[in-house]
PDB file of N, CA and C in Angstrom:
ATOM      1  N   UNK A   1       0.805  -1.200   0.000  1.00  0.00           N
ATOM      2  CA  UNK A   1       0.000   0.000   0.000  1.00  0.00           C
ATOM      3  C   UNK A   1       0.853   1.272   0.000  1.00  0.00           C
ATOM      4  N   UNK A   2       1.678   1.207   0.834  1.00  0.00           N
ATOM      5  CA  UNK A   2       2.631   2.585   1.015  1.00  0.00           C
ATOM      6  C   UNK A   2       3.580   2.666  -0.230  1.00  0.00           C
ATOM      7  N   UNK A   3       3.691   3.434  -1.097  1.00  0.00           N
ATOM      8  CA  UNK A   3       4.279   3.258  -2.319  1.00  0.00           C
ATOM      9  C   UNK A   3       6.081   4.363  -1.893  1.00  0.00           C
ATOM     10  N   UNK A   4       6.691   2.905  -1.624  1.00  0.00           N
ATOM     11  CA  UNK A   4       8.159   2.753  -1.538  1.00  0.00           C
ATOM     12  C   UNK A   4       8.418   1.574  -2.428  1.00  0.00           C
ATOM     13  N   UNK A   5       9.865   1.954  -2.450  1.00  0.00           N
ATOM     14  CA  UNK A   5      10.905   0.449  -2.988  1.00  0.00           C
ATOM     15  C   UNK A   5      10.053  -0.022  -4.228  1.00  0.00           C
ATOM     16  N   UNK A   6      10.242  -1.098  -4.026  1.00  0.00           N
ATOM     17  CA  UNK A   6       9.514  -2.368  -5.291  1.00  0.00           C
ATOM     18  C   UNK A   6       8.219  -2.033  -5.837  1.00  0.00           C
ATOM     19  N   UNK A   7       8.061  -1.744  -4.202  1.00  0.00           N
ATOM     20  CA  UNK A   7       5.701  -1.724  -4.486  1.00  0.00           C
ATOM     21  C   UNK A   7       5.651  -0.116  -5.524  1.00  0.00           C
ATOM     22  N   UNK A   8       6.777   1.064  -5.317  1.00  0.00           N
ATOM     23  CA  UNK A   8       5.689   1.750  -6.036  1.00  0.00           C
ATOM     24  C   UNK A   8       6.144   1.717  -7.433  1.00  0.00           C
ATOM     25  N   UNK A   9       7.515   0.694  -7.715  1.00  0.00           N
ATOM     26  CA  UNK A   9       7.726   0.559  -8.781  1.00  0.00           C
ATOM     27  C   UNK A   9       6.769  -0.750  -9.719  1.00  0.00           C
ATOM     28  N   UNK A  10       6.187  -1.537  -9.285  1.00  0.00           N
ATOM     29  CA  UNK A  10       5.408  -2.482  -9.742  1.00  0.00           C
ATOM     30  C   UNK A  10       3.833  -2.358  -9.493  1.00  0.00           C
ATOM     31  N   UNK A  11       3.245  -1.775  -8.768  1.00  0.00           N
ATOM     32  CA  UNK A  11       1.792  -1.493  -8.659  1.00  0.00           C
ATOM     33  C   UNK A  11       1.649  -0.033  -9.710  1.00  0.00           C
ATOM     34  N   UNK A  12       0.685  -0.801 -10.444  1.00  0.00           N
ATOM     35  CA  UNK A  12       0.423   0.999 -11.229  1.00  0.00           C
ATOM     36  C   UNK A  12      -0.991   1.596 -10.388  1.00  0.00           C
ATOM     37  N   UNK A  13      -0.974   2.447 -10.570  1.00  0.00           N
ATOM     38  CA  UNK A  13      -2.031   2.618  -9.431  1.00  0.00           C
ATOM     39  C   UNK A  13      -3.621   2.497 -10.457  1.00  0.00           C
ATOM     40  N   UNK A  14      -4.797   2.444  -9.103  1.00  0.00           N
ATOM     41  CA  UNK A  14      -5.672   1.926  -9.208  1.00  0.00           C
ATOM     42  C   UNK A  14      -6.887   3.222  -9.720  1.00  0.00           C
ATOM     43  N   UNK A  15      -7.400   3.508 -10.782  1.00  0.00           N
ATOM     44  CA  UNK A  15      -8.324   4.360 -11.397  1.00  0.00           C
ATOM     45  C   UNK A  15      -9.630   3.796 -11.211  1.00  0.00           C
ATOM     46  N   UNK A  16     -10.365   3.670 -10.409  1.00  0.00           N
ATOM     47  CA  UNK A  16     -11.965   2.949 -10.324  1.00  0.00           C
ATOM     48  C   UNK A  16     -12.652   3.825 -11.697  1.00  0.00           C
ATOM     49  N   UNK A  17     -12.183   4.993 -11.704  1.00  0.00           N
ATOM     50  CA  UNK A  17     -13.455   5.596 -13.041  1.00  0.00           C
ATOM     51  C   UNK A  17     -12.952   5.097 -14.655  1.00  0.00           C
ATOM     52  N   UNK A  18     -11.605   4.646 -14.196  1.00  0.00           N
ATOM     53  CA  UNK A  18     -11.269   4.892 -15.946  1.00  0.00           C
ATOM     54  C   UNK A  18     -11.068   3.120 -16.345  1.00  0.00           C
ATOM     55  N   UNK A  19     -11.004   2.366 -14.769  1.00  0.00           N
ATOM     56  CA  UNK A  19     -10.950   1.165 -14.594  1.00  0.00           C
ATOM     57  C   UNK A  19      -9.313   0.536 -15.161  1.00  0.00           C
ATOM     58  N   UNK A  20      -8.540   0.898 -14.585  1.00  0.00           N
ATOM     59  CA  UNK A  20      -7.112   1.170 -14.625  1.00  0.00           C
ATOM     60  C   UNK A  20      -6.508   0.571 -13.606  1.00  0.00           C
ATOM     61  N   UNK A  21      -4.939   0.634 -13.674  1.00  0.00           N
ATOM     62  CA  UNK A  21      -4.173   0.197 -12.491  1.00  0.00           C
ATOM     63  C   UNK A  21      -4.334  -1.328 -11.913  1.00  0.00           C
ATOM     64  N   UNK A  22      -3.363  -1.711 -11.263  1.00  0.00           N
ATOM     65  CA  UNK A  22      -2.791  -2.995 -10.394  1.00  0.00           C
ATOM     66  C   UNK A  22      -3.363  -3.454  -9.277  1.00  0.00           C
ATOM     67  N   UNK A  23      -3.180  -1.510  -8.261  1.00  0.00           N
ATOM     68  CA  UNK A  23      -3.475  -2.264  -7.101  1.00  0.00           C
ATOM     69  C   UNK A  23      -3.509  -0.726  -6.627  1.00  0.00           C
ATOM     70  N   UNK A  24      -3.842  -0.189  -4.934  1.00  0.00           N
ATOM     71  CA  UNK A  24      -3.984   1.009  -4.027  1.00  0.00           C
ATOM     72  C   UNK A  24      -2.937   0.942  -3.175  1.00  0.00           C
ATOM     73  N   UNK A  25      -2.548   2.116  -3.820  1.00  0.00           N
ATOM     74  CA  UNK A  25      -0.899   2.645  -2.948  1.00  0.00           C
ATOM     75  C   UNK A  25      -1.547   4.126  -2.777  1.00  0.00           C
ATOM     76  N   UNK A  26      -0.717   4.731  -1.285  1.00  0.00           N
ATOM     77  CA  UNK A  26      -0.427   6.259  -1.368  1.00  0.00           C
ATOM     78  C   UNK A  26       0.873   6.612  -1.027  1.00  0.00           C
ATOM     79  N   UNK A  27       1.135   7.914  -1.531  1.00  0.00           N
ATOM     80  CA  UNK A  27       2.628   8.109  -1.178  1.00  0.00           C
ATOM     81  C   UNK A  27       3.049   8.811   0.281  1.00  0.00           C
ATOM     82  N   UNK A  28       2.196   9.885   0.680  1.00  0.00           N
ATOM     83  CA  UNK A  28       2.611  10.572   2.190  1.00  0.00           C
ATOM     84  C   UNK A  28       2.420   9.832   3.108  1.00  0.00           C
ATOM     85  N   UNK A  29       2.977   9.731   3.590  1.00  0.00           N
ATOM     86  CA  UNK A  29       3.063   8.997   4.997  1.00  0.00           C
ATOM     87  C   UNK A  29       2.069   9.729   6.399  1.00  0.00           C
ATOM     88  N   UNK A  30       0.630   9.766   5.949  1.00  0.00           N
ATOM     89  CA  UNK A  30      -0.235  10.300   6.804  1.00  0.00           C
ATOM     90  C   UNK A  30      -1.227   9.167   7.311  1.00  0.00           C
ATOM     91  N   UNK A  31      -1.804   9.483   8.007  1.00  0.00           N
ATOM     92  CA  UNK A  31      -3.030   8.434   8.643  1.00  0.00           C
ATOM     93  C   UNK A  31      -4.079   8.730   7.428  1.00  0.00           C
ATOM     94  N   UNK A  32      -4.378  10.295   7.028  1.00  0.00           N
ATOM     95  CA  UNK A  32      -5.229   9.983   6.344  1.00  0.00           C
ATOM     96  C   UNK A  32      -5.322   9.595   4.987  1.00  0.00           C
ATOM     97  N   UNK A  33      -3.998   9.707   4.349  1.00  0.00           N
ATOM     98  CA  UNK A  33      -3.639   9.050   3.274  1.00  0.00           C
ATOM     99  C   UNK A  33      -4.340   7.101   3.276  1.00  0.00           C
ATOM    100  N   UNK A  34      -3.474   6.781   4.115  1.00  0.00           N
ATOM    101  CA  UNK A  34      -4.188   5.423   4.298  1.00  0.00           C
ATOM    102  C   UNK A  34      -5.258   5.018   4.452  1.00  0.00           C
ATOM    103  N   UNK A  35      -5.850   6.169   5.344  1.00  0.00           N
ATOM    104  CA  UNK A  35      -7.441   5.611   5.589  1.00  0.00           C
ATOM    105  C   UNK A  35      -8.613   5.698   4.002  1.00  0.00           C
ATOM    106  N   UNK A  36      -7.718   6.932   3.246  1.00  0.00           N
ATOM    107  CA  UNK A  36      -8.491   6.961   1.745  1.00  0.00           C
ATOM    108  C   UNK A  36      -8.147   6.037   1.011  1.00  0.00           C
ATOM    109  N   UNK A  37      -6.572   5.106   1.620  1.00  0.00           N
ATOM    110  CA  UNK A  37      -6.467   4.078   0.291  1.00  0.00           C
ATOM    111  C   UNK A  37      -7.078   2.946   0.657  1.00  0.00           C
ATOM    112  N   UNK A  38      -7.626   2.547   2.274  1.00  0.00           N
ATOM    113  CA  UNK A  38      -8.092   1.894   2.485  1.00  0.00           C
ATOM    114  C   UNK A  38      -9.743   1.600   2.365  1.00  0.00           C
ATOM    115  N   UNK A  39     -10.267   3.134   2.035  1.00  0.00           N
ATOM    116  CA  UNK A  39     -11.464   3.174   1.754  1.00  0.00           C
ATOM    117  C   UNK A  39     -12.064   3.139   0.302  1.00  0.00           C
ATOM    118  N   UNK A  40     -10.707   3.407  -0.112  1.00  0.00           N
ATOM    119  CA  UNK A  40     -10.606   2.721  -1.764  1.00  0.00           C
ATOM    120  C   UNK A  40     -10.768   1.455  -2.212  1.00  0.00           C
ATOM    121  N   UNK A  41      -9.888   0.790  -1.237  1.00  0.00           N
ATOM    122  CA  UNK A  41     -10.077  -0.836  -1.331  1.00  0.00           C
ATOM    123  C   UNK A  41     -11.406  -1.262  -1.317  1.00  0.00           C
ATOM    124  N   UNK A  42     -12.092  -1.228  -0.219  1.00  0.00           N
ATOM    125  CA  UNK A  42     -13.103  -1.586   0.649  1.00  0.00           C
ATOM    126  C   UNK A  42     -14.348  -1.501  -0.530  1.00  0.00           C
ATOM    127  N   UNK A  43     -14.340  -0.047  -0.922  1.00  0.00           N
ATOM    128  CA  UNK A  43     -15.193   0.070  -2.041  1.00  0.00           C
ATOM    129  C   UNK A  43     -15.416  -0.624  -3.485  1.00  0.00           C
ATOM    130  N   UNK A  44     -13.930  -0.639  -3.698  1.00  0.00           N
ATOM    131  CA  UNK A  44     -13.745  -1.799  -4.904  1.00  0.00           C
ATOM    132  C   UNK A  44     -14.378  -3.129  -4.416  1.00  0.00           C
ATOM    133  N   UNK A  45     -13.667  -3.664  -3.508  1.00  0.00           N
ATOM    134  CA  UNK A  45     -14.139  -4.843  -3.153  1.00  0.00           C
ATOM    135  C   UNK A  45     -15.456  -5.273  -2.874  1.00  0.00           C
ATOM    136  N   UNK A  46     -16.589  -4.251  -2.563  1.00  0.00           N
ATOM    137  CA  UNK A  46     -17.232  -4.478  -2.037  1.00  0.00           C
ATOM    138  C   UNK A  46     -18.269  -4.191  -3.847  1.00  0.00           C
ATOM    139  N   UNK A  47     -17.523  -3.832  -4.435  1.00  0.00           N
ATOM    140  CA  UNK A  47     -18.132  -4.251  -6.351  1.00  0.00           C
ATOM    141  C   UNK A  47     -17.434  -5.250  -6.701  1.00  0.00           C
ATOM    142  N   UNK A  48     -18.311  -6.107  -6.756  1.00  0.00           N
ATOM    143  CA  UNK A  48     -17.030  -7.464  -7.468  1.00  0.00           C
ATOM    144  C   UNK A  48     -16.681  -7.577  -8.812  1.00  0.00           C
ATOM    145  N   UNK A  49     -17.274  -6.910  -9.657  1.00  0.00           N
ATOM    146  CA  UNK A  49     -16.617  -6.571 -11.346  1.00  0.00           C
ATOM    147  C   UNK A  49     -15.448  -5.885 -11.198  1.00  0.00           C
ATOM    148  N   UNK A  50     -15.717  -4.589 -10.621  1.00  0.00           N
ATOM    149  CA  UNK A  50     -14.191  -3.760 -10.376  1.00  0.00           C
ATOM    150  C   UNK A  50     -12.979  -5.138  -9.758  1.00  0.00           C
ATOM    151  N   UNK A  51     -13.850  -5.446  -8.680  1.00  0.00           N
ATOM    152  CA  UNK A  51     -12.580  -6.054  -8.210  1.00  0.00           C
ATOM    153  C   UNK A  51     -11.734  -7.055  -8.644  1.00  0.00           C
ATOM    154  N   UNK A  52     -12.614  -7.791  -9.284  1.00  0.00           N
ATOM    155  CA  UNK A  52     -12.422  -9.037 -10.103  1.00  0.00           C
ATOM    156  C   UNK A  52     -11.238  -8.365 -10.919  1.00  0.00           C
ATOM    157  N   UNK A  53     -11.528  -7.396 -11.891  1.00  0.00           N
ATOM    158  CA  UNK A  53     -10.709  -6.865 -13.065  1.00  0.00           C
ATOM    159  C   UNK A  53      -9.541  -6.868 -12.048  1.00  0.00           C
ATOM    160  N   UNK A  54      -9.461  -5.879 -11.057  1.00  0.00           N
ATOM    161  CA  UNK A  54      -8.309  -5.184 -10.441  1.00  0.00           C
ATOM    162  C   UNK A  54      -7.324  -6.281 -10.236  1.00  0.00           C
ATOM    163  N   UNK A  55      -7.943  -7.475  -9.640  1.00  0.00           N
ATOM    164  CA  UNK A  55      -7.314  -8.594  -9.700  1.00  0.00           C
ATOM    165  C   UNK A  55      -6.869  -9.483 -10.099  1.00  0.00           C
ATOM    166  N   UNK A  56      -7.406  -9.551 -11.644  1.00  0.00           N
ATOM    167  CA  UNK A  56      -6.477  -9.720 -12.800  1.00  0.00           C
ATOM    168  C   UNK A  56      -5.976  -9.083 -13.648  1.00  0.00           C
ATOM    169  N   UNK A  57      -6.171  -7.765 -13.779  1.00  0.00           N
ATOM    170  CA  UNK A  57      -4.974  -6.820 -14.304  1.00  0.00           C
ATOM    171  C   UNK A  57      -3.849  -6.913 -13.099  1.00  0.00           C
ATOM    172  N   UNK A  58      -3.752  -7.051 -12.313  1.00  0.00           N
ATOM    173  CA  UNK A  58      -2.765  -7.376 -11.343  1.00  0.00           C
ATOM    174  C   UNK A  58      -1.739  -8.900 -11.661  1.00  0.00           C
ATOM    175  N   UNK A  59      -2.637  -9.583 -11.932  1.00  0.00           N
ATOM    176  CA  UNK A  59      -2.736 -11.258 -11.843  1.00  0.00           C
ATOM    177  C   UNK A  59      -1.572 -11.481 -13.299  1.00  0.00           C
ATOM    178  N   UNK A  60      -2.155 -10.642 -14.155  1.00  0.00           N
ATOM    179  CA  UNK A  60      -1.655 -10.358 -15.871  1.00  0.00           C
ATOM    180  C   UNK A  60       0.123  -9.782 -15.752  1.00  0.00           C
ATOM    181  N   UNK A  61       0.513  -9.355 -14.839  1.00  0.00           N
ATOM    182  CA  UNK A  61       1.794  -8.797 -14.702  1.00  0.00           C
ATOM    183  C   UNK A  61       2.778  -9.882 -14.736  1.00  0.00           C
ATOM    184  N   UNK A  62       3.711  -9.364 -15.514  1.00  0.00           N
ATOM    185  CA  UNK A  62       5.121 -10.486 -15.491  1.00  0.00           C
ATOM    186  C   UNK A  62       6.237  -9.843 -14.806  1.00  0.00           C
ATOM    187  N   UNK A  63       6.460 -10.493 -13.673  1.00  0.00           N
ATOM    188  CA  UNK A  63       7.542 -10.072 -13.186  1.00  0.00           C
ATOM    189  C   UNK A  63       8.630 -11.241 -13.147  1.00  0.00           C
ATOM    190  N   UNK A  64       8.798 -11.823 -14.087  1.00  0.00           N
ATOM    191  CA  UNK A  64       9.665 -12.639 -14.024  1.00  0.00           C
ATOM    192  C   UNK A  64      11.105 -12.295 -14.460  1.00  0.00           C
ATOM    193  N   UNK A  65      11.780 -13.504 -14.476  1.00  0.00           N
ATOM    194  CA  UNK A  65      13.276 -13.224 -14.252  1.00  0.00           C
ATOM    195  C   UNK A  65      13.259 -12.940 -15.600  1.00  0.00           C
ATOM    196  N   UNK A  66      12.548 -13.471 -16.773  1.00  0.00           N
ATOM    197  CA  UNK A  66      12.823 -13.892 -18.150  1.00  0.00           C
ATOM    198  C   UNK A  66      12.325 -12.109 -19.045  1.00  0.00           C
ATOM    199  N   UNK A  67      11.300 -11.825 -18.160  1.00  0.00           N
ATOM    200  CA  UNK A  67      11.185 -10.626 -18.676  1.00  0.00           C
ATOM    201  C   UNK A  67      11.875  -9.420 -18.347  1.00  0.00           C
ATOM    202  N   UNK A  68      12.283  -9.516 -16.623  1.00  0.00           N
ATOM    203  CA  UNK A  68      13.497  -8.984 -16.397  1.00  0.00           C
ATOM    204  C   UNK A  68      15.065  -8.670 -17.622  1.00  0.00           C
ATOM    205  N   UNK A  69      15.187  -9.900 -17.492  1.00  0.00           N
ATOM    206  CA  UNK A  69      16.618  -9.737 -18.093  1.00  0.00           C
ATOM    207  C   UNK A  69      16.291  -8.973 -19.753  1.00  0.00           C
ATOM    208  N   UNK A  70      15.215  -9.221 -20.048  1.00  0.00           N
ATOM    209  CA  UNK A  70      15.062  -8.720 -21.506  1.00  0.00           C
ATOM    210  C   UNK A  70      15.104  -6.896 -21.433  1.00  0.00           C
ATOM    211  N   UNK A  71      14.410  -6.460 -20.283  1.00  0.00           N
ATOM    212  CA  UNK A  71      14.479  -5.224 -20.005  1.00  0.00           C
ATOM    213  C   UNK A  71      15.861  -4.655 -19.730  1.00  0.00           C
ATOM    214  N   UNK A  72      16.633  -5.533 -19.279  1.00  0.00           N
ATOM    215  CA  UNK A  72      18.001  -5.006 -18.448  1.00  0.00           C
ATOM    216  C   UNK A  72      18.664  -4.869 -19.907  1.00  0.00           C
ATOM    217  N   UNK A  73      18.295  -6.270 -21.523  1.00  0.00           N
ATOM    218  CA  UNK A  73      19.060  -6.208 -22.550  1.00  0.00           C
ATOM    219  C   UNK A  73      18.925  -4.453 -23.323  1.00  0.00           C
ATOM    220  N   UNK A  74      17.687  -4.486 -23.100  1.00  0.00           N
ATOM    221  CA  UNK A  74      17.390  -3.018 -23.796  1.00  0.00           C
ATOM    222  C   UNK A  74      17.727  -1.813 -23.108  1.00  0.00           C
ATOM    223  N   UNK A  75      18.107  -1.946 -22.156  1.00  0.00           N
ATOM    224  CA  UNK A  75      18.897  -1.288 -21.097  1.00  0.00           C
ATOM    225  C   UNK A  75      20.357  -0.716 -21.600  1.00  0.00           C
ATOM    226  N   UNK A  76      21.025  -1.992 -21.411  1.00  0.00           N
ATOM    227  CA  UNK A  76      22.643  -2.129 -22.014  1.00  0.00           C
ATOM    228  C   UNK A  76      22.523  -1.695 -23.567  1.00  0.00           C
ATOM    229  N   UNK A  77      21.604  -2.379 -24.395  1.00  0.00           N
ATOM    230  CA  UNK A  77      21.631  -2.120 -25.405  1.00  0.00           C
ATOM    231  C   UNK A  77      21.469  -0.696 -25.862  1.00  0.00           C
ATOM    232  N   UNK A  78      20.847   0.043 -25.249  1.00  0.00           N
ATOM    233  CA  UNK A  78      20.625   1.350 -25.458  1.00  0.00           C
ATOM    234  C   UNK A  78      22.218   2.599 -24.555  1.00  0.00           C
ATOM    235  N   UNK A  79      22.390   1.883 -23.686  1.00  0.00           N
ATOM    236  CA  UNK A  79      24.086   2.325 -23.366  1.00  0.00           C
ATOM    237  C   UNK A  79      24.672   2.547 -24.338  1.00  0.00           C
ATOM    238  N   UNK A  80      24.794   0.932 -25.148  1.00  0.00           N
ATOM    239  CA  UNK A  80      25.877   0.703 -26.260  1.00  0.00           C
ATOM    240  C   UNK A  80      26.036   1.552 -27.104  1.00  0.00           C
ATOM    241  N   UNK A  81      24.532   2.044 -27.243  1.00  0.00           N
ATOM    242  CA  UNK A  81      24.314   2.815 -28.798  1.00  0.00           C
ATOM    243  C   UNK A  81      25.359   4.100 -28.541  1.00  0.00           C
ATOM    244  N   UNK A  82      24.689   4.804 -27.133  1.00  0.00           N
ATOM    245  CA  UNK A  82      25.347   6.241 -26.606  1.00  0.00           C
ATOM    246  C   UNK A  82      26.939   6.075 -26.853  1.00  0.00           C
ATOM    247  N   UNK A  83      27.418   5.053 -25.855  1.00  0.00           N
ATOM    248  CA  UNK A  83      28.737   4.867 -25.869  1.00  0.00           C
ATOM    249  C   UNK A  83      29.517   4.822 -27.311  1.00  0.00           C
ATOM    250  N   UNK A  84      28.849   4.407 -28.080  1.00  0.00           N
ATOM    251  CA  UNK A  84      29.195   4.503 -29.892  1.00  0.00           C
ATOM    252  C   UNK A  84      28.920   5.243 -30.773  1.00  0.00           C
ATOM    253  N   UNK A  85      28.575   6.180 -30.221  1.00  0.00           N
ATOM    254  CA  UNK A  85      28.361   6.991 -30.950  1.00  0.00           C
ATOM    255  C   UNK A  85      29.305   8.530 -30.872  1.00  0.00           C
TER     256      UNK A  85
END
């Protein structure tokens, strides 16, 4: 929920109107920040179409090693170009 580290790099966030996003993160570190992302949840969940989706647009994510390393190739690969040029 608290969008640090990993989570706010892998959760895209959650749009109920446009029917968007992974999952409910906030970024300030307030009580009431949380209590709106938690009342975000609650609401989704408590529609089970939204939630359903939310939970497999979530479900649909590859975080694997295999797609990893392909990102890291286009990574380097795009170094290479700079460096050669």
């Amino acid at each position: 929920m608290r969008a640090t580290g990993g989570l706010n790099d892998t959760i895209k966030t959650f749009q109920p109107k446009a029917g968007t996003g992974t999952g409910i993160k906030f970024n300030a570190y307030k009580a009431e920040n949380l209590l709106h992302a938690l009342k975000t949840a609650v609401t989704a969940y408590h529609d089970q179409e939204t939630w359903q989706a939310l939970m497999l647009r979530g479900m649909a994510e590859d975080f694997s090693w295999d797609f990893s390393a392909k990102e890291y190739e286009k990574l380097y690969q795009k170094a290479l170009e700079k460096v050669s040029k």
